[in-house]
N, C-alpha and C. Protein backbone atom coordinates (compact mmCIF):
# COMPACT_ATOMS: atom_id res chain seq x y z
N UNK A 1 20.05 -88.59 83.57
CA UNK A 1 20.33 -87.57 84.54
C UNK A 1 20.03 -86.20 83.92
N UNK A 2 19.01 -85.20 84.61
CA UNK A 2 18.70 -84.07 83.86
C UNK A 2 20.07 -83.20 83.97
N UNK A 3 20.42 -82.27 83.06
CA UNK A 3 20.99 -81.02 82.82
C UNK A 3 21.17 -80.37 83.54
N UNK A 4 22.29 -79.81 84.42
CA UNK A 4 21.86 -78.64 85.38
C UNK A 4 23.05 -77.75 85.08
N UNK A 5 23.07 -76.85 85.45
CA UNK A 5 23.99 -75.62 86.06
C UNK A 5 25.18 -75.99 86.67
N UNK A 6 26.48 -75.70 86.33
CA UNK A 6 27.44 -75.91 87.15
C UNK A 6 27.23 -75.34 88.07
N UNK A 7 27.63 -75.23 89.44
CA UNK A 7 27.44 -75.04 91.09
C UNK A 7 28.80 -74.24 90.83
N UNK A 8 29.00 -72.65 92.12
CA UNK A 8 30.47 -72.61 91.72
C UNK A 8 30.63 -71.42 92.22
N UNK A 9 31.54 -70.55 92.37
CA UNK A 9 31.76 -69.43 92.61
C UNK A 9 31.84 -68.46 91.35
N UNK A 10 32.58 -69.38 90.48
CA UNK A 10 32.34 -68.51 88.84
C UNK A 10 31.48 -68.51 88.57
N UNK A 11 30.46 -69.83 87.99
CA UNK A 11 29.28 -69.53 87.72
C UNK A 11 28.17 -68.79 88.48
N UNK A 12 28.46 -68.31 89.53
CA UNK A 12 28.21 -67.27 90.26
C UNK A 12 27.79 -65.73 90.04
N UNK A 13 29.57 -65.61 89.91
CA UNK A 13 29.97 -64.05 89.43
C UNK A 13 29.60 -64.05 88.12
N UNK A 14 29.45 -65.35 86.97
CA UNK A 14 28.85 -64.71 86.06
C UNK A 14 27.64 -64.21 85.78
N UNK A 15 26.67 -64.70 86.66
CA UNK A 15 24.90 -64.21 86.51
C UNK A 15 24.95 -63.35 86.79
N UNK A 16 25.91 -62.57 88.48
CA UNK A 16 25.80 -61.53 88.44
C UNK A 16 26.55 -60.46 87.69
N UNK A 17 27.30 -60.76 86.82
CA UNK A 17 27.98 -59.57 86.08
C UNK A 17 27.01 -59.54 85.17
N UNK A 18 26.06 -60.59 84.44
CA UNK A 18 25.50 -60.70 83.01
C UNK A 18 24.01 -59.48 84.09
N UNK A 19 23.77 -59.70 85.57
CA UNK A 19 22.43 -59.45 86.31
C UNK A 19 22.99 -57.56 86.35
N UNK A 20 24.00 -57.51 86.83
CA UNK A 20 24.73 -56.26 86.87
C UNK A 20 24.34 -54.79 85.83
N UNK A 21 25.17 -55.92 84.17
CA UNK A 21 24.90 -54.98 83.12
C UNK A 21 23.25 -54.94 82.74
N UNK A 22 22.43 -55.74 82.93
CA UNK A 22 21.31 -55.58 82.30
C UNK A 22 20.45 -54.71 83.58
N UNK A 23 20.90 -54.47 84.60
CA UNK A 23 20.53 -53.38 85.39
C UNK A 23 21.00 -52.31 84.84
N UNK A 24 22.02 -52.19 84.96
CA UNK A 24 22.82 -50.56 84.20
C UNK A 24 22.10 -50.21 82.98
N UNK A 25 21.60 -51.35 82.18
CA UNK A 25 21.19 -50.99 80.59
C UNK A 25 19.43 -50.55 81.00
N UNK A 26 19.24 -51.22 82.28
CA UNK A 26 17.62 -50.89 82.40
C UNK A 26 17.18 -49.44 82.56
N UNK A 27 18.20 -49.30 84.06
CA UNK A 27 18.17 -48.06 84.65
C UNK A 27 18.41 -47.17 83.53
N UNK A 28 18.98 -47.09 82.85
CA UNK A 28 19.33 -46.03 81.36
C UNK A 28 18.54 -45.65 80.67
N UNK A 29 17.19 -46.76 80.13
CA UNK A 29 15.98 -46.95 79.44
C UNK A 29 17.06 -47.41 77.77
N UNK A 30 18.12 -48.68 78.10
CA UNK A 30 18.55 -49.03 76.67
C UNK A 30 18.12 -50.38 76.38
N UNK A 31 18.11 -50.15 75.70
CA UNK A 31 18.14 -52.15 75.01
C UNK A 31 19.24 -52.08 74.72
N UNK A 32 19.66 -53.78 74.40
CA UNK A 32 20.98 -53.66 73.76
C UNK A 32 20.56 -53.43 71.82
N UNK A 33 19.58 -53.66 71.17
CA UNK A 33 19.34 -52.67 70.11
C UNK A 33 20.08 -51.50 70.21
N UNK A 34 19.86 -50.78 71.01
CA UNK A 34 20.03 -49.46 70.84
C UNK A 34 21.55 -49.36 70.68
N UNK A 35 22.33 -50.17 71.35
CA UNK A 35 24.25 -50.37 71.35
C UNK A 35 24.17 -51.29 70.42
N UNK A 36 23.41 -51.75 69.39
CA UNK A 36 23.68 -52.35 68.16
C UNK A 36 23.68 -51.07 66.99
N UNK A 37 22.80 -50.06 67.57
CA UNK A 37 21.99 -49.15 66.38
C UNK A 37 23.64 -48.16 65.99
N UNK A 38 23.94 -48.04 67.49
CA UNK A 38 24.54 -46.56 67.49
C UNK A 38 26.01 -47.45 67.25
N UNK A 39 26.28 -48.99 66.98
CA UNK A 39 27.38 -49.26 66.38
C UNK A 39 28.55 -49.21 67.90
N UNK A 40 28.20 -49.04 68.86
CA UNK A 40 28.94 -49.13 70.37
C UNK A 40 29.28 -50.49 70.15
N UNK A 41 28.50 -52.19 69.94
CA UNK A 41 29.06 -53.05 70.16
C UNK A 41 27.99 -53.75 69.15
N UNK A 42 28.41 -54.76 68.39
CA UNK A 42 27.86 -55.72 67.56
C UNK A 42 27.03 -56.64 68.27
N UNK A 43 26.26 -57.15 67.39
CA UNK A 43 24.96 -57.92 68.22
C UNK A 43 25.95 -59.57 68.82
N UNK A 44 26.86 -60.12 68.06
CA UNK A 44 27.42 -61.40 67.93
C UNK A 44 28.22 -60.97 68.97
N UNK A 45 29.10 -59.66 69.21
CA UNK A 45 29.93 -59.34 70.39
C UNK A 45 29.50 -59.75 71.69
N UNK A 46 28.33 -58.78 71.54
CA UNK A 46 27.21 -58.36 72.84
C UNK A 46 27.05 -59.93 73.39
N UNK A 47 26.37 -60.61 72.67
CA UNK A 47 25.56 -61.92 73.51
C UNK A 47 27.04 -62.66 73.68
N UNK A 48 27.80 -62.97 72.92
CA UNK A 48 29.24 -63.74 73.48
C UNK A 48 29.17 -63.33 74.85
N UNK A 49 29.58 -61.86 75.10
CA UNK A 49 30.37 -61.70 75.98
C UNK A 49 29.78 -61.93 77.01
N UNK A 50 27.99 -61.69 77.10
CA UNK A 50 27.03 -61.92 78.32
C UNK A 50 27.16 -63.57 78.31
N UNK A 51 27.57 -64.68 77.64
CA UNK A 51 27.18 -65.80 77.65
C UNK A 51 28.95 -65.97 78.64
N UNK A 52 30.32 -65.39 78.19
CA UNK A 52 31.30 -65.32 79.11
C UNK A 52 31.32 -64.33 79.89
N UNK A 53 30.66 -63.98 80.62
CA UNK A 53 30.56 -62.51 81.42
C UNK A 53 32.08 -62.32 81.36
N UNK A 54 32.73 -62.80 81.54
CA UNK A 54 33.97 -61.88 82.28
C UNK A 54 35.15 -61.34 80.90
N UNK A 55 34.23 -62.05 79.80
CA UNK A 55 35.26 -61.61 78.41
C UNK A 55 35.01 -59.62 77.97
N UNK A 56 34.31 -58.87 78.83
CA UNK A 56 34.01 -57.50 79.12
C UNK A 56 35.18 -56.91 78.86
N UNK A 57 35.43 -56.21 77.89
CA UNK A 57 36.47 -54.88 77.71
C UNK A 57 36.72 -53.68 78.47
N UNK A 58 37.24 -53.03 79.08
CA UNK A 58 36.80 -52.07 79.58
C UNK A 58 36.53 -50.91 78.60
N UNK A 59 37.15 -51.25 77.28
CA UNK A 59 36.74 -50.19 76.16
C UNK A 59 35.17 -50.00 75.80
N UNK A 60 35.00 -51.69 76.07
CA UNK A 60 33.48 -52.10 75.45
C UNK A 60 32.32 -50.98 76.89
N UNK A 61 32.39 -51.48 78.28
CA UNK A 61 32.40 -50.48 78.48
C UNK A 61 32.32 -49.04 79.08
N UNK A 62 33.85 -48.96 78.41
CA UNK A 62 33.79 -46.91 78.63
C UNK A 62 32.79 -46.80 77.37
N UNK A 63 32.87 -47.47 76.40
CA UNK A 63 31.23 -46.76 75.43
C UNK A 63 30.37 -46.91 75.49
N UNK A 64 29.55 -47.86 76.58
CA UNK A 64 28.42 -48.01 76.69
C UNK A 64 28.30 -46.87 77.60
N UNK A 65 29.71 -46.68 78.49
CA UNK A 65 29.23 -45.60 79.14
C UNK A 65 28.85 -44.22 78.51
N UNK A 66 29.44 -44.02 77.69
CA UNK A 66 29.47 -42.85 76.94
C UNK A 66 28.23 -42.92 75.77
N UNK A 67 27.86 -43.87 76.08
CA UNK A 67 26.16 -43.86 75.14
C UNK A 67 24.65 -43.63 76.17
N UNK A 68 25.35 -43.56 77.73
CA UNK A 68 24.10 -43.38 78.65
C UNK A 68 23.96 -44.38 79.75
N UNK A 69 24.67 -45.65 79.22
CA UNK A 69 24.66 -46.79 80.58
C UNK A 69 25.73 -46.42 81.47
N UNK A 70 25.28 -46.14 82.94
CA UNK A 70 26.24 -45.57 83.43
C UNK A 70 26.43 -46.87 84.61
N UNK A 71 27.94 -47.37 84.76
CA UNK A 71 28.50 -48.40 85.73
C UNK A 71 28.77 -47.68 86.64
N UNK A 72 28.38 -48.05 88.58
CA UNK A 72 29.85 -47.41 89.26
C UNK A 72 30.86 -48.22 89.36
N UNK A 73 31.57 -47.61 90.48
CA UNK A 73 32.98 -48.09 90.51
C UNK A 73 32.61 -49.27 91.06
N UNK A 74 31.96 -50.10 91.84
CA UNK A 74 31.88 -51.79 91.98
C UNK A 74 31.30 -51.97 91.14
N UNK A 75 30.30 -52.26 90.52
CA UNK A 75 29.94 -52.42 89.17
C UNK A 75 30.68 -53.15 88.37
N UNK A 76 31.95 -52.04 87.85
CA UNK A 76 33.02 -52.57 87.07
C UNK A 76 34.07 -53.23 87.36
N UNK A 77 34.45 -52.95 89.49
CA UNK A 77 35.15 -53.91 89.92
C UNK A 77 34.51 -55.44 89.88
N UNK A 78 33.66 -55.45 90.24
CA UNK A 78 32.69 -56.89 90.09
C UNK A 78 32.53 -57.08 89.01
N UNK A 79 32.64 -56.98 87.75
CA UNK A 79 33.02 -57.34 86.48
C UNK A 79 33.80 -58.13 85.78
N UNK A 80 34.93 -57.46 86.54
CA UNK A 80 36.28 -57.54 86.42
C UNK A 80 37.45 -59.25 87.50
N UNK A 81 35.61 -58.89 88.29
CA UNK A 81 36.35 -60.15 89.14
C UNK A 81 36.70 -59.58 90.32
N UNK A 82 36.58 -58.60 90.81
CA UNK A 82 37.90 -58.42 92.06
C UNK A 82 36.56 -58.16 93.16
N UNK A 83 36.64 -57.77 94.30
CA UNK A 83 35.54 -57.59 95.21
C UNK A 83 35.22 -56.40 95.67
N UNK A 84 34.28 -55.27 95.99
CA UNK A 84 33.88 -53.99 95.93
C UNK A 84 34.67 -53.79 96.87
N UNK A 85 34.80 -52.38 97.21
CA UNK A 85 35.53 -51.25 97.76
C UNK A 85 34.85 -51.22 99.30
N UNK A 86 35.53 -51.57 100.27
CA UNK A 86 34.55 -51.56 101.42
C UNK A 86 34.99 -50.15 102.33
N UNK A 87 34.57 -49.62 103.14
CA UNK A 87 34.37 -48.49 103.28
C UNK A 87 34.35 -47.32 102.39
N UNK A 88 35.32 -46.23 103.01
CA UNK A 88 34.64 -45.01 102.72
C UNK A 88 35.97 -44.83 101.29
């Protein structure tokens, strides 16, 4: 029987939180090099946490924010698990 993907609502929210940050890091013009260089988050941190999306700090990040990757506010609610802000 081949290998597949768990089916799921988590495994879900995790592509898109892992699809999320690597938008935020695009739109920025970062690699994650660059949050290895400047010491924001360790290379062994970094890929853990994209392999558990939802193991995300919010410390981890307010410094990515503060290095140029900028999240909005669903962004980090959808991160976090909870569901965006609907209206105004």
């Amino acid at each position: 029987m081949p290998k597949t993907d768990p089916l799921g609502r988590n495994t879900l929210w995790k592509k898109s939180v892992v699809k999320v940050i690597q938008n935020c890091m695009n739109n920025a013009d970062m690699k994650p090099r660059d949050l290895f260089k400047r010491g924001i988050i360790t290379k062994s941190v970094y890929y853990k946490r994209l392999e558990n999306a939802g193991k995300f700090t919010l410390q981890e990040l307010k410094d990515m924010e503060q290095a140029g990757v900028k999240f909005s506010d669903d962004d980090v609610l959808m991160i976090f698990g909870r569901a965006p802000r609907k209206g105004g």
